[in-house]
PDB file of N, CA and C in Angstrom:
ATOM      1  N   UNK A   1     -72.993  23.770 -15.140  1.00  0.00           N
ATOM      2  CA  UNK A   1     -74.244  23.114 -15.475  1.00  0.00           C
ATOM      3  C   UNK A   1     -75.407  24.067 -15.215  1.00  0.00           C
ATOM      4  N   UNK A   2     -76.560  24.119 -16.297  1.00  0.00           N
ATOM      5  CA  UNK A   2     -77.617  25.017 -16.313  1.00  0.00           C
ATOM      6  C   UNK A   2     -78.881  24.654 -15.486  1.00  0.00           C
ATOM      7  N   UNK A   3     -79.169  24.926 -14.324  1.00  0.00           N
ATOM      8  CA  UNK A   3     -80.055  24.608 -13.425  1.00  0.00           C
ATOM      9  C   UNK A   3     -81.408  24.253 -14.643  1.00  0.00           C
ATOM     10  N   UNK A   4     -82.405  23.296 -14.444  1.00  0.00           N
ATOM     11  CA  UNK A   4     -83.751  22.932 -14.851  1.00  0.00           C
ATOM     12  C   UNK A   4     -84.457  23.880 -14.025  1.00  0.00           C
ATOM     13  N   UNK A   5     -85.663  24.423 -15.060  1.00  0.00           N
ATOM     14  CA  UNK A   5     -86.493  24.848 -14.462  1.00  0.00           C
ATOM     15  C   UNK A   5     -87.670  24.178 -15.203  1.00  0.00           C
ATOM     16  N   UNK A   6     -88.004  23.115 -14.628  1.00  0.00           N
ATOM     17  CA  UNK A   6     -89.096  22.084 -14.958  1.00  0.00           C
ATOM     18  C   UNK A   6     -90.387  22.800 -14.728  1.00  0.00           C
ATOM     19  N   UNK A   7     -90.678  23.800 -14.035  1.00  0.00           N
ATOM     20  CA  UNK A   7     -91.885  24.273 -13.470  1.00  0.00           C
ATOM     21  C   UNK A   7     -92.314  25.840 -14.048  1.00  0.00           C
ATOM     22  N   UNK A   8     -90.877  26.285 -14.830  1.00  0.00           N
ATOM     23  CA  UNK A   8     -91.164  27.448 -15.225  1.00  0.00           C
ATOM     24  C   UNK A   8     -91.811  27.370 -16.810  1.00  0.00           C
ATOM     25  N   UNK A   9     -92.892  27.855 -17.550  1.00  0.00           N
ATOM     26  CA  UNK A   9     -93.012  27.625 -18.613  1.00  0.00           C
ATOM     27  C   UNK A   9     -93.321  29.005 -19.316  1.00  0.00           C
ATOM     28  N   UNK A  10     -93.129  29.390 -20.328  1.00  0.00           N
ATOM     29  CA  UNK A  10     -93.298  30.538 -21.256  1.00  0.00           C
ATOM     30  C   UNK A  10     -93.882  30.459 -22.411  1.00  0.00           C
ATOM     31  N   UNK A  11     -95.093  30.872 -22.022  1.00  0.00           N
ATOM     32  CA  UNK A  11     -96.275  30.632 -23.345  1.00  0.00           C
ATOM     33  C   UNK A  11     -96.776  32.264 -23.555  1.00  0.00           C
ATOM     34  N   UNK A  12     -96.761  32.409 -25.447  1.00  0.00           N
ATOM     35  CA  UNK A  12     -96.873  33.854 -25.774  1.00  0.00           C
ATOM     36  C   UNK A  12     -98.161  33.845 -25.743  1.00  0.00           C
ATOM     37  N   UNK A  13     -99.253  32.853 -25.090  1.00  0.00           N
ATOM     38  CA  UNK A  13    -100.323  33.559 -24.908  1.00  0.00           C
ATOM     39  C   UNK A  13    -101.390  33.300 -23.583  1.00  0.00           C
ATOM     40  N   UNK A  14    -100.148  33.384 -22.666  1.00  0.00           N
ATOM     41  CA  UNK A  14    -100.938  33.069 -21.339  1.00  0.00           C
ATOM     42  C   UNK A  14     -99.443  34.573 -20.625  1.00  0.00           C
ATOM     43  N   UNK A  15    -100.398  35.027 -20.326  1.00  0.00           N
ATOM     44  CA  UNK A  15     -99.488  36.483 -19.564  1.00  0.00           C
ATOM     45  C   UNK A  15     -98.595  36.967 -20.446  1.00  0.00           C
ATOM     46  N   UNK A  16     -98.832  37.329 -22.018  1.00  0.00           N
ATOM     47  CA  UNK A  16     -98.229  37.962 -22.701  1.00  0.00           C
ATOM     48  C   UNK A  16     -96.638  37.511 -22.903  1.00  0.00           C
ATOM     49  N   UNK A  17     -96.770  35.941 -22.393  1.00  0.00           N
ATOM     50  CA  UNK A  17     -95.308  35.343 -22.192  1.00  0.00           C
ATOM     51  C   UNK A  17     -94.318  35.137 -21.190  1.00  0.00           C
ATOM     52  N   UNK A  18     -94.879  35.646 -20.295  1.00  0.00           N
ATOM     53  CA  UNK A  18     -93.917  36.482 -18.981  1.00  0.00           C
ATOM     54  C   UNK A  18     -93.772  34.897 -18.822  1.00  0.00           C
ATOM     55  N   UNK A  19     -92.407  34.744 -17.807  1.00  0.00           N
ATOM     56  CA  UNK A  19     -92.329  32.845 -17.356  1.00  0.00           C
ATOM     57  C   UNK A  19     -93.558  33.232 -16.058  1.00  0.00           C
ATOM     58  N   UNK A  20     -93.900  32.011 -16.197  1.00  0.00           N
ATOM     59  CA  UNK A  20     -95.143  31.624 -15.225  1.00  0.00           C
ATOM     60  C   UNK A  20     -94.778  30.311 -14.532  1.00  0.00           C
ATOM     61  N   UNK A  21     -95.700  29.541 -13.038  1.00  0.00           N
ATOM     62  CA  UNK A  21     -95.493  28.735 -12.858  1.00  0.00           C
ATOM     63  C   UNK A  21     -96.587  27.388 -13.527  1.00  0.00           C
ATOM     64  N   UNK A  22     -95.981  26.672 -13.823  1.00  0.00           N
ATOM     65  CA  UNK A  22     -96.644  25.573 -14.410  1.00  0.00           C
ATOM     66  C   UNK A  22     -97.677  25.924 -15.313  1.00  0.00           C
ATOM     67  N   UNK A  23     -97.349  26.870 -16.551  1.00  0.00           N
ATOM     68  CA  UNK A  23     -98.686  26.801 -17.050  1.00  0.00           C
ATOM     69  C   UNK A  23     -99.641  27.739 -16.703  1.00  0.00           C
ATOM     70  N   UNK A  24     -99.849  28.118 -15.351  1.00  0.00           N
ATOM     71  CA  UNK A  24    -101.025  28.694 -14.627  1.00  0.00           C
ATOM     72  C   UNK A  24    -100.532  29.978 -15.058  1.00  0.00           C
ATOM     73  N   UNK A  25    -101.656  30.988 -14.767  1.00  0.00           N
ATOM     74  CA  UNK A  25    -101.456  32.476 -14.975  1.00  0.00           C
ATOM     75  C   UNK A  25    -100.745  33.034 -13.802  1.00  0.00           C
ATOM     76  N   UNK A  26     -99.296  32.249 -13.153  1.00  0.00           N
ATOM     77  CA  UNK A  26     -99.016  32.925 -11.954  1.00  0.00           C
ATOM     78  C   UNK A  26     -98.020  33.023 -12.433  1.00  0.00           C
ATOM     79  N   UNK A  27     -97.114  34.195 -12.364  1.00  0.00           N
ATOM     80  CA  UNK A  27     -95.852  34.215 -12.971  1.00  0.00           C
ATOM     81  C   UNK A  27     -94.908  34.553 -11.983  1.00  0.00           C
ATOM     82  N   UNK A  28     -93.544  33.722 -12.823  1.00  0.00           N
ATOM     83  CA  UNK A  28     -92.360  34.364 -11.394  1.00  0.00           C
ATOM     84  C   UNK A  28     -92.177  35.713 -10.715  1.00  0.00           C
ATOM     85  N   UNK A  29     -92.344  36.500 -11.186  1.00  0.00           N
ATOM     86  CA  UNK A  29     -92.280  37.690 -10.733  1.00  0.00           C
ATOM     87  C   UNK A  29     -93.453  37.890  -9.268  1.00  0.00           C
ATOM     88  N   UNK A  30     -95.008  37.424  -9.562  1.00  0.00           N
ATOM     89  CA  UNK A  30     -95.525  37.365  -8.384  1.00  0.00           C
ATOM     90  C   UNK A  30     -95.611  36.663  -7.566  1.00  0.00           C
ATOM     91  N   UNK A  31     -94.846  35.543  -7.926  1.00  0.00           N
ATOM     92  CA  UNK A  31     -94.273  34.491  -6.680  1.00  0.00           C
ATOM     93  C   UNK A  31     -93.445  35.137  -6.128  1.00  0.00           C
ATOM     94  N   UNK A  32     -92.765  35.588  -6.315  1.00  0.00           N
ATOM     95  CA  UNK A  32     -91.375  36.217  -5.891  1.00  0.00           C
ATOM     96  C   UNK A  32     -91.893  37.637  -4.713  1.00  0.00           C
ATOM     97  N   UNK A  33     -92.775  38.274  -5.589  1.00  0.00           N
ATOM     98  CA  UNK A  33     -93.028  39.256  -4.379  1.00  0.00           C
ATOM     99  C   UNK A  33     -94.313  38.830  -3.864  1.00  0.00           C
ATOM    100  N   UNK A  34     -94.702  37.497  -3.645  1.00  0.00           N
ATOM    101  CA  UNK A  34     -95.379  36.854  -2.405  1.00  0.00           C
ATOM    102  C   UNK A  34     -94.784  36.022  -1.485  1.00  0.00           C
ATOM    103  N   UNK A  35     -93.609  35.889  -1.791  1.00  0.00           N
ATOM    104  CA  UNK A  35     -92.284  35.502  -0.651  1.00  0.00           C
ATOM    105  C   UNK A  35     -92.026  36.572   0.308  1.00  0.00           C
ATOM    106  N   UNK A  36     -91.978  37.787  -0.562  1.00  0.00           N
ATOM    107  CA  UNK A  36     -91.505  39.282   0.182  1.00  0.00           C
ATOM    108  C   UNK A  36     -92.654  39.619   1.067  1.00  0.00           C
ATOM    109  N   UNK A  37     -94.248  39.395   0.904  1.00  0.00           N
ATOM    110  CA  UNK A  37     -95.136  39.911   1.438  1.00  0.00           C
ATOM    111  C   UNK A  37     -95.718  39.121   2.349  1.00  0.00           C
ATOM    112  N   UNK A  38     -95.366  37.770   2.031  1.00  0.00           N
ATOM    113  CA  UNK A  38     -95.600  36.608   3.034  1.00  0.00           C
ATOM    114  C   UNK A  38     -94.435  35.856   3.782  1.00  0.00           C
ATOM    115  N   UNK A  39     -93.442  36.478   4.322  1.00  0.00           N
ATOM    116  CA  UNK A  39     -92.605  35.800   4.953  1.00  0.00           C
ATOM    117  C   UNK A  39     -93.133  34.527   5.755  1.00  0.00           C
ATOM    118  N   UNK A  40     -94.470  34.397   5.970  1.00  0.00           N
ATOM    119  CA  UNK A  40     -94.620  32.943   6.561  1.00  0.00           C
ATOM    120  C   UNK A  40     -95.106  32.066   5.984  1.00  0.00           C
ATOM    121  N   UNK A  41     -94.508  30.881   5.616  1.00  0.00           N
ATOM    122  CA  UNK A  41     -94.796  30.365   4.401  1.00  0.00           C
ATOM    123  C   UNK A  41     -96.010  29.644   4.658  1.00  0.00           C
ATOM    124  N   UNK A  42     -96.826  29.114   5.730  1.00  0.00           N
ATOM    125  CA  UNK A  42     -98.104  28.625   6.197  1.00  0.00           C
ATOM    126  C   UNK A  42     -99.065  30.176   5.580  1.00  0.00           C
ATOM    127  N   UNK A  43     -98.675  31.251   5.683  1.00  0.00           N
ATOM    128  CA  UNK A  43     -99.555  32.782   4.937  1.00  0.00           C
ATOM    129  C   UNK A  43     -99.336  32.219   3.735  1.00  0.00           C
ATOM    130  N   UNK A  44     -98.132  32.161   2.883  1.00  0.00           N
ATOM    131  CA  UNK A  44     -98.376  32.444   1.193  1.00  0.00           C
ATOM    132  C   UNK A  44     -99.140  31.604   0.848  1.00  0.00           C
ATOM    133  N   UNK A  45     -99.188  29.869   1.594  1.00  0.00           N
ATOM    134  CA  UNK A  45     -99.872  28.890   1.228  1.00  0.00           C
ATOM    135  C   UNK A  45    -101.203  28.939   0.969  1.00  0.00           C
ATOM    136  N   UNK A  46    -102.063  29.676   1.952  1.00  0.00           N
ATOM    137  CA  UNK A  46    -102.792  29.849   1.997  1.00  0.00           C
ATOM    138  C   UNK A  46    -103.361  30.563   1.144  1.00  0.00           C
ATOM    139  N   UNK A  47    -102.485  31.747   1.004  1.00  0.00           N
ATOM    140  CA  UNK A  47    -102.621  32.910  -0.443  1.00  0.00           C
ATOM    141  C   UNK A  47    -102.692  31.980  -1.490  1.00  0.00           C
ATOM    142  N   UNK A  48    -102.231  31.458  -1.702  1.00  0.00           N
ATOM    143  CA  UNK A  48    -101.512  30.937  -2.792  1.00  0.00           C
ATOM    144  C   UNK A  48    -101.638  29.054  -2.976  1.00  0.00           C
ATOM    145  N   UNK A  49    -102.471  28.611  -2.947  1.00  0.00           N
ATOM    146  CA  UNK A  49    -102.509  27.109  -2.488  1.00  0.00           C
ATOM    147  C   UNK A  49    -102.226  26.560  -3.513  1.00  0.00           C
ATOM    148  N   UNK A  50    -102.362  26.938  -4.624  1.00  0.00           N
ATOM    149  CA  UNK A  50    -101.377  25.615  -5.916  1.00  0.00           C
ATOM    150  C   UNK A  50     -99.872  26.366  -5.956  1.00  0.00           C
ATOM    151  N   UNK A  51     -99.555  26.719  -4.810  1.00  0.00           N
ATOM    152  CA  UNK A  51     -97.960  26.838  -4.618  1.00  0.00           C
ATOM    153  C   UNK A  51     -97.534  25.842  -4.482  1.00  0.00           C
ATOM    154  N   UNK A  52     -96.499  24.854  -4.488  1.00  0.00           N
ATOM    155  CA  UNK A  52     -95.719  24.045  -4.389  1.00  0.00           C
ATOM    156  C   UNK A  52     -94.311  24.235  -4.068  1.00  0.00           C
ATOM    157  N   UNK A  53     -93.884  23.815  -2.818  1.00  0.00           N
ATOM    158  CA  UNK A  53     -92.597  24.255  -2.558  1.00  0.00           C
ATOM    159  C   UNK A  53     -91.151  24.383  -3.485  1.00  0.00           C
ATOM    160  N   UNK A  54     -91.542  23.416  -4.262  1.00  0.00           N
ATOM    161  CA  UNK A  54     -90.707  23.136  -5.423  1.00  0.00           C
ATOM    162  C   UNK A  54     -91.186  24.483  -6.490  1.00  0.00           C
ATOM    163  N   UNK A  55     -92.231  24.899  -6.633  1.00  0.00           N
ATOM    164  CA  UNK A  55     -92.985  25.927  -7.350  1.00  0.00           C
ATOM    165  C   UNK A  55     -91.884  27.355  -6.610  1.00  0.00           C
ATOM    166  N   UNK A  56     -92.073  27.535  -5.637  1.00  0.00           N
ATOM    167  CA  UNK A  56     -91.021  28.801  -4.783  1.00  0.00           C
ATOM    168  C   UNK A  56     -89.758  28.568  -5.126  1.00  0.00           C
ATOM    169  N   UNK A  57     -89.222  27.737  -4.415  1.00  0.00           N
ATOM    170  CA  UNK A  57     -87.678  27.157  -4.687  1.00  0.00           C
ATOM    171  C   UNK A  57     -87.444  27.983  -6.484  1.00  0.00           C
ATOM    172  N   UNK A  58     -88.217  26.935  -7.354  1.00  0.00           N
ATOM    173  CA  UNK A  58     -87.146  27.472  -8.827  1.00  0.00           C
ATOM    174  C   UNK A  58     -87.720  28.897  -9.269  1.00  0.00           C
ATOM    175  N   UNK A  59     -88.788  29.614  -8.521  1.00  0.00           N
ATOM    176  CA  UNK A  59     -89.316  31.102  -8.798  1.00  0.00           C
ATOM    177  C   UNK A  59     -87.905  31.651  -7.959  1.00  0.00           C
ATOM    178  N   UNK A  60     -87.407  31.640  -7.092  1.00  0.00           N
ATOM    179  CA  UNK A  60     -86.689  32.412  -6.507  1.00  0.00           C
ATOM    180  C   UNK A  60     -84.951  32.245  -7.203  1.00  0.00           C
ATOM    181  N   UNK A  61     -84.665  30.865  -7.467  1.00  0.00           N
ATOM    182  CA  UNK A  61     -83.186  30.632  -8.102  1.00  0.00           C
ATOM    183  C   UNK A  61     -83.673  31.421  -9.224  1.00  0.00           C
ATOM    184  N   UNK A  62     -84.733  31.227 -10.598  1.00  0.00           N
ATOM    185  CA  UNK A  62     -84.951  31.827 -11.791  1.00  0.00           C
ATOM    186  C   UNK A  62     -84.619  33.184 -11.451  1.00  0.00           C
ATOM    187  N   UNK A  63     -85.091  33.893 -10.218  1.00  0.00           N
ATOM    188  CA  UNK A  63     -85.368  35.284 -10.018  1.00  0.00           C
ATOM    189  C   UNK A  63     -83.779  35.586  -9.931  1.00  0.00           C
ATOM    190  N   UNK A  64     -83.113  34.899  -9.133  1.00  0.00           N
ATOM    191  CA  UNK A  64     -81.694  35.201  -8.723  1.00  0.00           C
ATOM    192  C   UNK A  64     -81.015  35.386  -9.587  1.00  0.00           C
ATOM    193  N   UNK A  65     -80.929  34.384 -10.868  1.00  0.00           N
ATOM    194  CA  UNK A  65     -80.306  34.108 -12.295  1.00  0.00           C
ATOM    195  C   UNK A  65     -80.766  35.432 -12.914  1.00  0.00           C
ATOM    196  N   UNK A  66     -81.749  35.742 -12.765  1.00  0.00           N
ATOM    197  CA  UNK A  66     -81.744  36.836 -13.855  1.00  0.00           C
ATOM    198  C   UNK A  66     -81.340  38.414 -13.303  1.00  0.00           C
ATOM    199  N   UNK A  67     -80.787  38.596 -12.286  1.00  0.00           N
ATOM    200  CA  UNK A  67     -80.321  39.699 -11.659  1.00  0.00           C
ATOM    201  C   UNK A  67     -79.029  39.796 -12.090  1.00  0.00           C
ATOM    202  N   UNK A  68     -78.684  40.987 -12.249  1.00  0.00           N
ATOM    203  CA  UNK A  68     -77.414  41.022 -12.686  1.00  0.00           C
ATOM    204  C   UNK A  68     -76.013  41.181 -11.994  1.00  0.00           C
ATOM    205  N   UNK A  69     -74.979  40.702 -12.008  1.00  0.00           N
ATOM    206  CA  UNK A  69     -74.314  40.817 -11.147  1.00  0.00           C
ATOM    207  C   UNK A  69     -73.256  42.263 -10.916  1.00  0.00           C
ATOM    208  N   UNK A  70     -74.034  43.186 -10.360  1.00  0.00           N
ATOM    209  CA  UNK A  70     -73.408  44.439 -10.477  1.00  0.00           C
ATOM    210  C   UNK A  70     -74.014  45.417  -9.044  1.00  0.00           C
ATOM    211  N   UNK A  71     -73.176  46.219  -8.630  1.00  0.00           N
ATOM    212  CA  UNK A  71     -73.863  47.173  -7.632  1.00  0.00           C
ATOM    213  C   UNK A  71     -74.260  47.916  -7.702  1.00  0.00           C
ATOM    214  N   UNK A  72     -75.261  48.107  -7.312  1.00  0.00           N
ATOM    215  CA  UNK A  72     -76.334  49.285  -7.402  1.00  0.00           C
ATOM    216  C   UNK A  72     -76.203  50.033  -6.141  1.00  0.00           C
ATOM    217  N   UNK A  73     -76.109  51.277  -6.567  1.00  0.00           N
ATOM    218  CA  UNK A  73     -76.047  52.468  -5.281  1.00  0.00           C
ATOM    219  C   UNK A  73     -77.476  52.767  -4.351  1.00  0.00           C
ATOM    220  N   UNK A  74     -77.542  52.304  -3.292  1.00  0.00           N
ATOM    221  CA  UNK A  74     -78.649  52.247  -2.767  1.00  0.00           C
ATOM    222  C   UNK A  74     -78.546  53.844  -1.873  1.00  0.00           C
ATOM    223  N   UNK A  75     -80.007  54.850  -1.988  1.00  0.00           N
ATOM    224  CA  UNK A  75     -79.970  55.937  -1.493  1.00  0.00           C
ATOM    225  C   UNK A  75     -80.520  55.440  -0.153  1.00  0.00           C
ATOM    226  N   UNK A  76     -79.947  56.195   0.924  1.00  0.00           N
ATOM    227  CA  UNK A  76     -80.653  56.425   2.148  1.00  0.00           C
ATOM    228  C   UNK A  76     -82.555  56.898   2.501  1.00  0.00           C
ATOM    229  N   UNK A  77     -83.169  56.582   3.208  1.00  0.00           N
ATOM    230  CA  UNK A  77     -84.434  56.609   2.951  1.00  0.00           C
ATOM    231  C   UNK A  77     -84.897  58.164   4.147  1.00  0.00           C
TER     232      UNK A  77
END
């Protein structure tokens, strides 16, 4: 069964199409790396106040789904 993403929408003329949340000019991709930059979710809220937990939740499964399932060789830093 294909998870809903009720919150994700894709319009070719709001962010050149990219999926966004609800409409708004926020798209999954910068939800996603405001999870990474805000590990506390009382911070992103704040960043971010028409976040909706439900808004994170299907930015991060969408994000997961579209990764591919393969290994990538990670170099030493």
């Amino acid at each position: 069964m294909k998870p809903a993403f009720d919150r994700i929408t894709v319009n070719p003329e709001i962010m050149n199409g990219q999926p966004c949340m609800r409409g708004m000019r926020l798209t999954v991709r910068r939800v996603v790396e405001a999870v990474a930059l805000y590990p506390d979710r009382a911070e992103l809220k704040a960043e971010y106040p028409e976040l909706e937990d439900e808004d994170i939740r299907q930015a991060l499964e969408f994000a997961a789904l579209s990764v591919a399932d393969e290994i990538l060789p990670l170099v030493a830093a």
